[in-house]
N, C-alpha and C. Protein backbone atom coordinates (compact mmCIF):
# COMPACT_ATOMS: atom_id res chain seq x y z
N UNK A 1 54.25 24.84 81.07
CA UNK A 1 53.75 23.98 80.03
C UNK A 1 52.28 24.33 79.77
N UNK A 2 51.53 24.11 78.24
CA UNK A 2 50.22 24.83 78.30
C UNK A 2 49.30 23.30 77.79
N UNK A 3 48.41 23.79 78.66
CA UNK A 3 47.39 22.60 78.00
C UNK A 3 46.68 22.10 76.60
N UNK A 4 46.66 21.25 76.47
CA UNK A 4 46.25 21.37 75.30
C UNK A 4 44.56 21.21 74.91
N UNK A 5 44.16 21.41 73.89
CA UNK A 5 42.50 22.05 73.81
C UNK A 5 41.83 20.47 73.79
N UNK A 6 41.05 20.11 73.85
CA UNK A 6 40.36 18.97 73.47
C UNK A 6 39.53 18.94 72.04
N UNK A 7 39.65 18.09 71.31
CA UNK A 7 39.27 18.17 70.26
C UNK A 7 37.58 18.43 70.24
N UNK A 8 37.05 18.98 69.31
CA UNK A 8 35.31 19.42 69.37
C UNK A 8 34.82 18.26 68.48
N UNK A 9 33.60 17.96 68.60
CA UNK A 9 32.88 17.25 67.73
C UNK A 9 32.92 17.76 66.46
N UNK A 10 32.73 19.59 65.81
CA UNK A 10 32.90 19.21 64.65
C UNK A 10 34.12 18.97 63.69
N UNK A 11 35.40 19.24 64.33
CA UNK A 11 36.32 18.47 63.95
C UNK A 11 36.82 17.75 63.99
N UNK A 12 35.96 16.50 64.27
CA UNK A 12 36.19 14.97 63.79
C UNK A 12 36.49 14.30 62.93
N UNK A 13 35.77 14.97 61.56
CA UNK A 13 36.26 14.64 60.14
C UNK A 13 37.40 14.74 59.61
N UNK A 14 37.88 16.24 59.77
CA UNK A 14 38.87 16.27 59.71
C UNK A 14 40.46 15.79 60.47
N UNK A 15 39.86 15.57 61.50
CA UNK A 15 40.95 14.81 62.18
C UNK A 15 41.06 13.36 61.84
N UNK A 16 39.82 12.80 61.74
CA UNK A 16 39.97 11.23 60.78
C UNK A 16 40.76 11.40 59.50
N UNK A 17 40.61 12.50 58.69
CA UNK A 17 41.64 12.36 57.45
C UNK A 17 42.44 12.48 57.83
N UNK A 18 43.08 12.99 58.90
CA UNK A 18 44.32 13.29 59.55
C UNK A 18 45.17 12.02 60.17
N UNK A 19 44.09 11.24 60.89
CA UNK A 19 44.47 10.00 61.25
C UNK A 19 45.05 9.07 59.98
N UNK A 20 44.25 8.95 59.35
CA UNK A 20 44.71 8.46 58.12
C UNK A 20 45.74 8.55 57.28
N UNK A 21 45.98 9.91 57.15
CA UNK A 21 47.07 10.43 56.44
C UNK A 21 48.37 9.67 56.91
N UNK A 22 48.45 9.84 58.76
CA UNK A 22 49.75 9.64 59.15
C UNK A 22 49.63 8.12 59.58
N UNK A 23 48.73 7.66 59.32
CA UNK A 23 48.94 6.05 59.00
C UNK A 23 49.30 5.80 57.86
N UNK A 24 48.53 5.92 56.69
CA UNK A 24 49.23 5.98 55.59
C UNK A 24 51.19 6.70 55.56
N UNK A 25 51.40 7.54 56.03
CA UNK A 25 52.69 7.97 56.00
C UNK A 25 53.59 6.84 57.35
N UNK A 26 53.16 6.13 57.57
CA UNK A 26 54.03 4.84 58.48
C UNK A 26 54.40 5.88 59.46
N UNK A 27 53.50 6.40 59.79
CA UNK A 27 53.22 7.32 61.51
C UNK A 27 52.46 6.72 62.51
N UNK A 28 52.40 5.12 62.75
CA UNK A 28 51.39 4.85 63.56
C UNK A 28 51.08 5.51 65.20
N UNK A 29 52.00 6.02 65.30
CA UNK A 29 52.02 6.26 66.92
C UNK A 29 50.94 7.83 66.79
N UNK A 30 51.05 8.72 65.92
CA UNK A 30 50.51 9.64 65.65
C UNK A 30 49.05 9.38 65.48
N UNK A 31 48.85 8.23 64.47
CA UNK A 31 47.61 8.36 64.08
C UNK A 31 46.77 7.41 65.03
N UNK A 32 47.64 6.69 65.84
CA UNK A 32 46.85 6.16 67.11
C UNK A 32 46.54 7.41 67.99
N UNK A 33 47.31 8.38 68.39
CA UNK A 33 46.93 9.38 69.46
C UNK A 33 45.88 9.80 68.85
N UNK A 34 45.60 10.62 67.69
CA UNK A 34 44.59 11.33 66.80
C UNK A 34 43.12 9.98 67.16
N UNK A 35 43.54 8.94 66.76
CA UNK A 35 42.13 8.38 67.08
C UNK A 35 41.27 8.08 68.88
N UNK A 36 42.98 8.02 69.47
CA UNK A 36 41.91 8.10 70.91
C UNK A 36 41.88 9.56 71.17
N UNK A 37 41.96 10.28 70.67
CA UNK A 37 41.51 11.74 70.71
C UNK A 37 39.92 12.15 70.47
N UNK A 38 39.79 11.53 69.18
CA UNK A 38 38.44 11.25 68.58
C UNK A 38 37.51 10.65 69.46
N UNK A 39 38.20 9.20 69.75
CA UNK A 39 37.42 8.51 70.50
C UNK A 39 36.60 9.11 71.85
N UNK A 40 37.64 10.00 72.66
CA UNK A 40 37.08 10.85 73.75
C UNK A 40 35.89 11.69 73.74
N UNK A 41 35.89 12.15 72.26
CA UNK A 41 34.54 13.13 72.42
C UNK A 41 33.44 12.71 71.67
N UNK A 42 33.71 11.51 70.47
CA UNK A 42 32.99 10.46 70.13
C UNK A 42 33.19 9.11 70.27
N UNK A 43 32.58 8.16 71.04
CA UNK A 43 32.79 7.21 71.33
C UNK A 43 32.90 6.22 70.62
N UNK A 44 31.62 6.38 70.40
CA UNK A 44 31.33 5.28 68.96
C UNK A 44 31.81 5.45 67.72
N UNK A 45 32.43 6.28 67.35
CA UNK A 45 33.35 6.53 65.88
C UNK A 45 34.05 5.33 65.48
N UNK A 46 32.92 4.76 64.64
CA UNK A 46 33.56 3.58 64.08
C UNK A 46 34.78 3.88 63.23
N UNK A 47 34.71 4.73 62.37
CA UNK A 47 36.04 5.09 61.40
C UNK A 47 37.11 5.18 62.51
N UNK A 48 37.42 5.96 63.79
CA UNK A 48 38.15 6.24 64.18
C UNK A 48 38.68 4.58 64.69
N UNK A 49 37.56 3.75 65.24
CA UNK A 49 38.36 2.36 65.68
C UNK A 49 38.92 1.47 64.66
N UNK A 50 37.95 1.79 63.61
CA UNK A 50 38.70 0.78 62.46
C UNK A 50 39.99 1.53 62.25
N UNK A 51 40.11 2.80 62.23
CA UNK A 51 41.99 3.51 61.84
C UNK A 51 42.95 3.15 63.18
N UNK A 52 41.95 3.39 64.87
CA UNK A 52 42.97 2.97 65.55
C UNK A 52 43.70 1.26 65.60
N UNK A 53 42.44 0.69 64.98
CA UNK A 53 42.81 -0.98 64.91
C UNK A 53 43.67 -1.22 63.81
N UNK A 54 43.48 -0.44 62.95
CA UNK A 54 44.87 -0.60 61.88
C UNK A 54 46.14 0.36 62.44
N UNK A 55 46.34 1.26 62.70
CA UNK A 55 47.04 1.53 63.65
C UNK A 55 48.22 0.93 64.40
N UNK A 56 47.63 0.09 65.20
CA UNK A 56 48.55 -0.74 66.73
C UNK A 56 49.18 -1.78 65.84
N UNK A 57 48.58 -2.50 64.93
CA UNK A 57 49.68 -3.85 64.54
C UNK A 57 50.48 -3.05 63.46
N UNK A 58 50.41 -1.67 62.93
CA UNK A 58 51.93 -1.08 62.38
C UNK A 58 52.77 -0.97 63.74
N UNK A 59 52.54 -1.05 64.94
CA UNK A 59 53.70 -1.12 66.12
C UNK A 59 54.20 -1.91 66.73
N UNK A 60 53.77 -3.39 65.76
CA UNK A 60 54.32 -4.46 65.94
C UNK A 60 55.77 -4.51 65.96
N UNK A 61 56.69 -3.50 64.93
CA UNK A 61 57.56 -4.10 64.41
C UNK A 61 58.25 -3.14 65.75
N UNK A 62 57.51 -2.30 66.49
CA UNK A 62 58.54 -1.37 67.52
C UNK A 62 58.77 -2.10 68.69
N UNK A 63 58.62 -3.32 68.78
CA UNK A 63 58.77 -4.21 69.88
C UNK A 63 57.78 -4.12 70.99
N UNK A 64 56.59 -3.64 70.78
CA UNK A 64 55.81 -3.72 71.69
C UNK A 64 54.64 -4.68 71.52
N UNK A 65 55.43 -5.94 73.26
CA UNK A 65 54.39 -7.35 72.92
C UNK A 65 52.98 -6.68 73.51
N UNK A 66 53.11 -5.97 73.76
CA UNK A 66 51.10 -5.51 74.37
C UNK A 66 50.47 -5.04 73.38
N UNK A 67 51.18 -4.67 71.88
CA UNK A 67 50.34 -3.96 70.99
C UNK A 67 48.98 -5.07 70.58
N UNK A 68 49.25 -6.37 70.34
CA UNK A 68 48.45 -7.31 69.56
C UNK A 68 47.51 -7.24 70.62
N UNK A 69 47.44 -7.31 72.30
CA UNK A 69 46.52 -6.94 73.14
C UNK A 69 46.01 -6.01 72.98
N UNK A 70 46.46 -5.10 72.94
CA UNK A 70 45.88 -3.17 72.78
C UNK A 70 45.11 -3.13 71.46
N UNK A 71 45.56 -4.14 70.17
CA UNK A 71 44.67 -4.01 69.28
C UNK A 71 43.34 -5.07 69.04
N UNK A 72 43.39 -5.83 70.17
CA UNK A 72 42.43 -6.79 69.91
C UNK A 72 41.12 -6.56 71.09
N UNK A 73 41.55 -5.46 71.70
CA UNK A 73 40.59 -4.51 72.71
C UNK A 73 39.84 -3.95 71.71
N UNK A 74 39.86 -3.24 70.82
CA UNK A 74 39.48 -2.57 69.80
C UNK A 74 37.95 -3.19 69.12
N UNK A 75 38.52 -5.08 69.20
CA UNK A 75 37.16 -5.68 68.38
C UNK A 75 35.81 -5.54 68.75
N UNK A 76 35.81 -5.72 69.88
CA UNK A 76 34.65 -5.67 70.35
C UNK A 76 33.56 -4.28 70.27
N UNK A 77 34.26 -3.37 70.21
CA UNK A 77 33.70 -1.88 69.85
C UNK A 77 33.37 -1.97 68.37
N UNK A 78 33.64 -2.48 67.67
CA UNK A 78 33.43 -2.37 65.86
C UNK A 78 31.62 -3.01 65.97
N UNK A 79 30.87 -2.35 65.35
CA UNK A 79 29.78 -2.51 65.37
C UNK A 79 29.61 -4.25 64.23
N UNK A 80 29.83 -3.80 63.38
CA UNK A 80 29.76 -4.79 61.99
C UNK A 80 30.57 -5.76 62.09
N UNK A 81 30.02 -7.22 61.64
CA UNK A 81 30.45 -8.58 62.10
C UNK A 81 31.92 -7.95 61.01
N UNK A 82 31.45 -8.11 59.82
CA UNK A 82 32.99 -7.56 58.87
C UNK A 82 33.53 -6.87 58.98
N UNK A 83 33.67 -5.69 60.03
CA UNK A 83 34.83 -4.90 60.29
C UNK A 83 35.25 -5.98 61.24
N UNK A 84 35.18 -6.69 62.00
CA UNK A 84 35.67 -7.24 63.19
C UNK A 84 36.32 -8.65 62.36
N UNK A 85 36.00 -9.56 61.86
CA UNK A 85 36.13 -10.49 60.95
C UNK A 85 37.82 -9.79 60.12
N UNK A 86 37.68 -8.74 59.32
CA UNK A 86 38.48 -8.19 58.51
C UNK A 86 39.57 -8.00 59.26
């Protein structure tokens, strides 16, 4: 089995459109991995928490009761009272 690369800082951007994309395409499980991917080599990537926090409650409907936990971990990292509020 081969390892896989860790994502670099400067392709962050592009991996956020990426995140996005496959949220938008009702891929949440995808575009959650892509954001704690992000998250690892930037922490503070607010875009990436606001996509992983939209993210987890599309996996509501997969029967997982820990998602509303897993997404409410998320708030406290959002810098801005209105991303967290929203």
């Amino acid at each position: 089995m081969f390892e896989l690369k860790p994502l670099s800082l400067p392709a962050v951007p592009a991996a956020l459109a990426r995140a996005e994309h496959y949220r938008l395409l009702n891929e949440p499980e995808e575009a959650e991995s892509i954001c704690i991917d992000i998250l690892e080599v930037d922490p503070g990537n607010q875009q990436a928490l606001i996509d992983l926090l939209l993210a987890r409650p599309d996996q509501f409907d997969e029967g997982s009761p820990s998602m509303l936990k897993r997404a409410r971990e998320v708030l406290p990292r959002l810098r801005r009272e209105y991303d967290q509020a929203y």
